[in-house]
Protein backbone atom coordinates (compact mmCIF):
# COMPACT_ATOMS: atom_id res chain seq x y z
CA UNK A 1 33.85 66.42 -30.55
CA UNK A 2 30.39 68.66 -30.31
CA UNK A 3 28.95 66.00 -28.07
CA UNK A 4 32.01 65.83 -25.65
CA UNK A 5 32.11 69.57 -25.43
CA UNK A 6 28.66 69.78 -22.72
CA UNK A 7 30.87 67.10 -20.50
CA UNK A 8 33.64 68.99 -20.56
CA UNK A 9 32.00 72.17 -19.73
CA UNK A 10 29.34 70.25 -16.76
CA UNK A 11 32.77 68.55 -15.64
CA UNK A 12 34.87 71.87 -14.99
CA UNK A 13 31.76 73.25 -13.53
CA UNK A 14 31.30 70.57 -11.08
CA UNK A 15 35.36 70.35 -10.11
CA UNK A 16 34.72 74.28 -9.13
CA UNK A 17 31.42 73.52 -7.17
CA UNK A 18 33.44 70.74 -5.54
CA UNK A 19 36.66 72.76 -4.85
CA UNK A 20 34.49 76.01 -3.29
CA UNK A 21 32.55 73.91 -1.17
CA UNK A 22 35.35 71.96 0.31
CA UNK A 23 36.96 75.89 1.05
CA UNK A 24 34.18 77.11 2.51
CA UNK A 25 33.64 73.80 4.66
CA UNK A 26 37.45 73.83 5.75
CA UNK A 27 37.03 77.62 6.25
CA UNK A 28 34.14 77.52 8.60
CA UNK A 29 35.95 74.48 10.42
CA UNK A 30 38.71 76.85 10.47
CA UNK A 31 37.16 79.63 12.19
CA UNK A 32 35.50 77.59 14.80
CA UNK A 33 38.39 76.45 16.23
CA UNK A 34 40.15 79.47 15.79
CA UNK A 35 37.49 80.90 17.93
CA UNK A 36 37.58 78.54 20.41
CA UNK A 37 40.67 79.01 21.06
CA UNK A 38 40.70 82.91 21.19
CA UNK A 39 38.20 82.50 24.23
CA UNK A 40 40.13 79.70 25.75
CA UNK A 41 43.15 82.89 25.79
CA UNK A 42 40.49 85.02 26.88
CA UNK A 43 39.12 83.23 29.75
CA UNK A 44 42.89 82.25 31.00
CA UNK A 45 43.82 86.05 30.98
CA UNK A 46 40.81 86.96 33.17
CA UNK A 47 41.38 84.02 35.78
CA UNK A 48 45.29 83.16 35.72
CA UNK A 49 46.76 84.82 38.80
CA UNK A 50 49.94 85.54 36.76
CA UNK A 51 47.78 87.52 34.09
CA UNK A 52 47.66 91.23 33.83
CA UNK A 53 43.53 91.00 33.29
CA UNK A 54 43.51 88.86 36.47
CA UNK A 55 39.19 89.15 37.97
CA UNK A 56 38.27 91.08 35.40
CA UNK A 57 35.88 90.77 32.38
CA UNK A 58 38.19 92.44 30.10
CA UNK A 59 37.15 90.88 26.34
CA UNK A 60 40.44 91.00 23.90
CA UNK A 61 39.82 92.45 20.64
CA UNK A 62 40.66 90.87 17.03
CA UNK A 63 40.63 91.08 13.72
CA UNK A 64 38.14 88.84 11.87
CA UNK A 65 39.77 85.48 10.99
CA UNK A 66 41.83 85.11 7.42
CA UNK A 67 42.72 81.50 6.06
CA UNK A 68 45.36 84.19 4.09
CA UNK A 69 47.52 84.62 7.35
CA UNK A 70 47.83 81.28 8.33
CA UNK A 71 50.99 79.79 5.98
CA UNK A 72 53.63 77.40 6.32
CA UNK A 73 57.06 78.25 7.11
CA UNK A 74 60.16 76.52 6.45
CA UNK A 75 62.81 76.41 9.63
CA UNK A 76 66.66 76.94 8.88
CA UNK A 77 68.38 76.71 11.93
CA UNK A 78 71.61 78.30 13.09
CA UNK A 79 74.64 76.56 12.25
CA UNK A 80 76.39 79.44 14.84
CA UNK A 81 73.86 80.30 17.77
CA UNK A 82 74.95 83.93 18.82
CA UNK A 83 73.24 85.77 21.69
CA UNK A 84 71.81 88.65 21.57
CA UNK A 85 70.08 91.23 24.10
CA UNK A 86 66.79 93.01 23.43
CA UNK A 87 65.54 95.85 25.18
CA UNK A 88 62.32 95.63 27.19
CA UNK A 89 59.22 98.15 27.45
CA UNK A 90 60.60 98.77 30.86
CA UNK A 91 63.71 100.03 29.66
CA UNK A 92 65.72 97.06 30.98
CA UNK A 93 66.78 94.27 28.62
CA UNK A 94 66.82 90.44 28.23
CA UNK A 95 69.18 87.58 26.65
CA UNK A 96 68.59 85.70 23.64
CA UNK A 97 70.10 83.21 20.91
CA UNK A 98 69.38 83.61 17.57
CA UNK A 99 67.84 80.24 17.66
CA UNK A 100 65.92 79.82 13.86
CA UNK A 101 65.18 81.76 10.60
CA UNK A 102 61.08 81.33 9.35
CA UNK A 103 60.74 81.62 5.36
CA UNK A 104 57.22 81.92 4.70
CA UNK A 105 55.50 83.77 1.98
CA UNK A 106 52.24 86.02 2.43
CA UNK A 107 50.58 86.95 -0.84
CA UNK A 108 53.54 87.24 -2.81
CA UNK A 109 56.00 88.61 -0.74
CA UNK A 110 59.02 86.50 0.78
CA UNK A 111 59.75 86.96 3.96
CA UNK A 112 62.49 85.85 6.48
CA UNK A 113 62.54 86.70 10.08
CA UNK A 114 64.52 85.26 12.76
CA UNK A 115 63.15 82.97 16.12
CA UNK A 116 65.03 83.38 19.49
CA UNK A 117 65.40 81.36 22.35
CA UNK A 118 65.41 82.61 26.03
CA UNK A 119 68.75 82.32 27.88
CA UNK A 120 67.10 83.34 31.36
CA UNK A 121 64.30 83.67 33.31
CA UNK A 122 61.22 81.79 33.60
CA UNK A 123 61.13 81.56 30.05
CA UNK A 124 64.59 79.85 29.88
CA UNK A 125 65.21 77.43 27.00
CA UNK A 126 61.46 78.52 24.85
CA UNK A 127 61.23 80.02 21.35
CA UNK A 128 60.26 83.37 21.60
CA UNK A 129 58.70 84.70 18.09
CA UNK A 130 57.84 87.97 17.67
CA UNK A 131 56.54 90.99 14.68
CA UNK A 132 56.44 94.53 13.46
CA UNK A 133 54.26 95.21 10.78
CA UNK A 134 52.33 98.62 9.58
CA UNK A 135 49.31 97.98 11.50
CA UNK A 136 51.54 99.13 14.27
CA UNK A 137 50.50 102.64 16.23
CA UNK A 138 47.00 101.79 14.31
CA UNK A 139 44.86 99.19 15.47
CA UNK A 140 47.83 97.46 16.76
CA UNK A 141 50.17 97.48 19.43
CA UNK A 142 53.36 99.68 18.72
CA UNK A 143 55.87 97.64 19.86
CA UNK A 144 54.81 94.61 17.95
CA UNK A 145 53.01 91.45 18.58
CA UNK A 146 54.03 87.59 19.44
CA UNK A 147 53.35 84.21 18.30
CA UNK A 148 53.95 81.23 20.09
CA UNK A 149 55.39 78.51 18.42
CA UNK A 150 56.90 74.85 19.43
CA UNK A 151 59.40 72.66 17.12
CA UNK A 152 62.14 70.28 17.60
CA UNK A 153 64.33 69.29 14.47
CA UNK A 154 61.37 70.41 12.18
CA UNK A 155 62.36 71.39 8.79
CA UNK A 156 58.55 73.21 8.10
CA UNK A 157 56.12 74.26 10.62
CA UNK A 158 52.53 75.98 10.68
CA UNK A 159 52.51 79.89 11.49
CA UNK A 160 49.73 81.55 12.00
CA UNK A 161 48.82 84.90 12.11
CA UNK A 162 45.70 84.78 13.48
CA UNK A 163 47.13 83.64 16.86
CA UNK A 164 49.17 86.74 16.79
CA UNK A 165 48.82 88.57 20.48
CA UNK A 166 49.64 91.30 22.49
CA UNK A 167 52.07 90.63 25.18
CA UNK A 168 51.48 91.45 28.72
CA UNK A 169 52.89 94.81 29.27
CA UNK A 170 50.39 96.58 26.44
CA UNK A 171 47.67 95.89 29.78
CA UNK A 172 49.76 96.24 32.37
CA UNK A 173 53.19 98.61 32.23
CA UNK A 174 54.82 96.69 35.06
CA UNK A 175 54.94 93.85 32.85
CA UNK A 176 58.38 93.66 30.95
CA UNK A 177 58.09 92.93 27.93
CA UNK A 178 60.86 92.18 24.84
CA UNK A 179 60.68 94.83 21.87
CA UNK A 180 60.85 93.31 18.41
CA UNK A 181 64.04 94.82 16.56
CA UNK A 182 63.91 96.45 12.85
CA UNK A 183 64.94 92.92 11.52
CA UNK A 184 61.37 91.12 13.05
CA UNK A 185 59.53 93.73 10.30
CA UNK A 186 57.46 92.43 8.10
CA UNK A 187 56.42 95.69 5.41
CA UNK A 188 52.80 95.03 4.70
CA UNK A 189 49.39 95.80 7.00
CA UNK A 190 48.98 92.01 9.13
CA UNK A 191 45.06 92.63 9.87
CA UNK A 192 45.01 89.03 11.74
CA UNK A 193 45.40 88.34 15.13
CA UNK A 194 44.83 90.56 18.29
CA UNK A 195 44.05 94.37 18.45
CA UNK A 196 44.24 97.33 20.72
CA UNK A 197 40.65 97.68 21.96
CA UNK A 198 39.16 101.12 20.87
């Protein structure tokens, strides 16, 4: 038993050396691409002709990127699809269904918040996924950010918070944009995804 003891401890010690380099490898992976594709957004906000930073060399701001935001969620889907109307930063409002509930967990809080699904507009037939959280009138966006997300029959999907972005309207008031309502809250500090430049 004494001489089995040393391999037991070198074995542990190697399974942890094995399991933090494999994080820190998938990490780094992580963040590359999760780079590229913040200046991919970037560089399509300063040259899309439908974009509120249209010629400019505005540079979005963002939280550092956090493997801890980006979870999986499980889908239920309505078995009734009501519509419902949310008001706009413009004052005016816009036509929904209450397409989806997300269940995801961060840290150890549950959380369930609802996807909708345009009924109009150019937008017509996408999901439409949107958050409040207490970052908000902080280093954050007051009215709440959006993610964009695609599924079709899925039962779990990826949803990450690091992708998290301001909509239009926060750089140009023209821009109408839908206001998350009290039920899109999520009650903890989301430091992932995009900022208000300071």
């Amino acid at each position: 038993m004494r001489g089995a003891l040393p391999l037991i401890i070198i074995s542990i010690f190697l399974s942890i050396a094995y399991y933090l380099y494999n994080s820190n490898e998938e990490y780094e992976t992580y963040t590359v691409k999760l780079n590229e594709y913040r200046e991919e957004r970037n560089n399509f906000l300063n040259n899309s002709s439908s974009s509120p930073l249209k010629n400019s060399n505005y540079k979005l701001s963002y939280y550092d990127p956090n493997v801890n935001y980006k979870v999986i969620a499980s889908v239920i889907e309505r078995e009734k699809v009501d519509t419902i109307t949310l008001a706009t930063s413009t004052g005016n409002s816009e036509r929904f269904t209450d397409f989806a509930t997300l269940n995801f967990k961060l840290g150890r809080s549950k959380f369930s918040l609802p996807v909708y699904k345009y009924l109009e507009g150019i937008n017509k037939g996408d999901l439409f996924f949107c958050f409040l959280d207490k970052t908000n009138n902080e280093s954050t966006y007051p009215g709440g950010r959006y993610i964009d997300i695609e599924f079709e029959n899925a039962k779990r999907i990826e949803l990450d918070f690091n992708k998290s972005y301001n909509p239009y309207c926060v750089y140009d008031e023209q821009f109408s944009c839908p206001i998350p309502p009290k039920k899109n809250y999520i009650n903890m500090e989301i430091r992932a995804g995009e900022k208000l430049s300071i």
